[in-house]
Protein backbone atom coordinates (compact mmCIF):
# COMPACT_ATOMS: atom_id res chain seq x y z
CA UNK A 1 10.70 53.08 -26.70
CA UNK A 2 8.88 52.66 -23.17
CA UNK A 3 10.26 49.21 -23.28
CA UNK A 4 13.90 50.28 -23.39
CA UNK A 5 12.85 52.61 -20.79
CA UNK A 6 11.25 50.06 -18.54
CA UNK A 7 14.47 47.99 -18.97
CA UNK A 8 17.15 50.38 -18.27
CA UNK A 9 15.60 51.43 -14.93
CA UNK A 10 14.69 47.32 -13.84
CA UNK A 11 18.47 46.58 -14.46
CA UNK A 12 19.43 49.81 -12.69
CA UNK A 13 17.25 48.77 -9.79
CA UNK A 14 19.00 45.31 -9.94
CA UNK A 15 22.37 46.90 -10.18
CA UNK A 16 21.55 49.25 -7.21
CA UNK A 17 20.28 46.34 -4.99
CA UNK A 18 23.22 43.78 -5.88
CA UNK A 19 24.95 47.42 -4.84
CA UNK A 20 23.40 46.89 -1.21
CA UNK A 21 20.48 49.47 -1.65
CA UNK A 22 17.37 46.59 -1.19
CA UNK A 23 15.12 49.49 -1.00
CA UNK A 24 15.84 51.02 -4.10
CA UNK A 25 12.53 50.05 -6.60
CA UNK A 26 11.61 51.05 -10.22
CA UNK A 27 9.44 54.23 -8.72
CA UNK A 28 12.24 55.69 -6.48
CA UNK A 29 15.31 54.83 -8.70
CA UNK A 30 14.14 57.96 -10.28
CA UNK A 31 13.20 60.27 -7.15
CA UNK A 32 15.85 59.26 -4.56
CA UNK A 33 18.48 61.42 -4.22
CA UNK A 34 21.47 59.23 -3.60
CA UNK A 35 19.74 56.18 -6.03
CA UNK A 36 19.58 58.41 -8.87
CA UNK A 37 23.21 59.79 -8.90
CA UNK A 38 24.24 56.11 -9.33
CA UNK A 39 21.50 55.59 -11.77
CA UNK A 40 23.04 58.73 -13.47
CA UNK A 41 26.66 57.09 -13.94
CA UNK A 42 25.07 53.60 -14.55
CA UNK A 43 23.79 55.44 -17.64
CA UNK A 44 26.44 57.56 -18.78
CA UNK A 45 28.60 54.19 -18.34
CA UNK A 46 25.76 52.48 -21.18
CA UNK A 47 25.99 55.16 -24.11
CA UNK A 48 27.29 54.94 -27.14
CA UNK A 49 26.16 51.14 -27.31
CA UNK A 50 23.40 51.74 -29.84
CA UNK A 51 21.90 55.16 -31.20
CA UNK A 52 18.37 53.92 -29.74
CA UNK A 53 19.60 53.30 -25.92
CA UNK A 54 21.69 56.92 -26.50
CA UNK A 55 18.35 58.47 -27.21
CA UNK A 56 16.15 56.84 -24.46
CA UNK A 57 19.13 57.48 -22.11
CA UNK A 58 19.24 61.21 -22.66
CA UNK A 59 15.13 61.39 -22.12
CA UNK A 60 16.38 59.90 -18.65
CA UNK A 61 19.12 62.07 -17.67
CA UNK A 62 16.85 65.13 -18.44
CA UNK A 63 13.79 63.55 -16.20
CA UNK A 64 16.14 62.77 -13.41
CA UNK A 65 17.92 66.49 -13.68
C-alpha cells in the first residue's frame, strides 16, 4: 500500500503546484496548514473509485487530522 500512498500525495503535490503553490513538496503537503486542507478535498474528491484507494485515503485523512 505505501505505493498508493506515495502516489496520492506526488499527484496532490502536482495538483497543488499546477494550483500556484510551487513550494508545496511531498514532505509539507502533509504538515502545511493551508496545503493540507486542499490535499484534504483533493482526497475526499478521489473516494469511492476503488475499495483499495478508499482505504489508503482514510489512513491519510486520519494522519493529516
Amino acid at each position: 500500500m505505501k505505493n498508493l500512498r506515495e502516489q496520492l500525495i506526488k499527484a496532490g503535490v502536482k495538483n497543488l503546484q499546477e494550483f500556484g503553490y510551487p513550494y508545496c513538496n511531498e514532505a509539507n503537503i502533509l504538515t502545511d496548514m493551508i496545503f493540507k486542507k486542499f490535499f484534504l478535498s483533493m482526497l475526499k474528491e478521489n473516494k469511492g473509485i476503488r475499495p483499495d484507494i478508499d482505504k489508503e485515503i482514510a489512513i491519510l485523512e486520519k494522519e493529516i487530522g
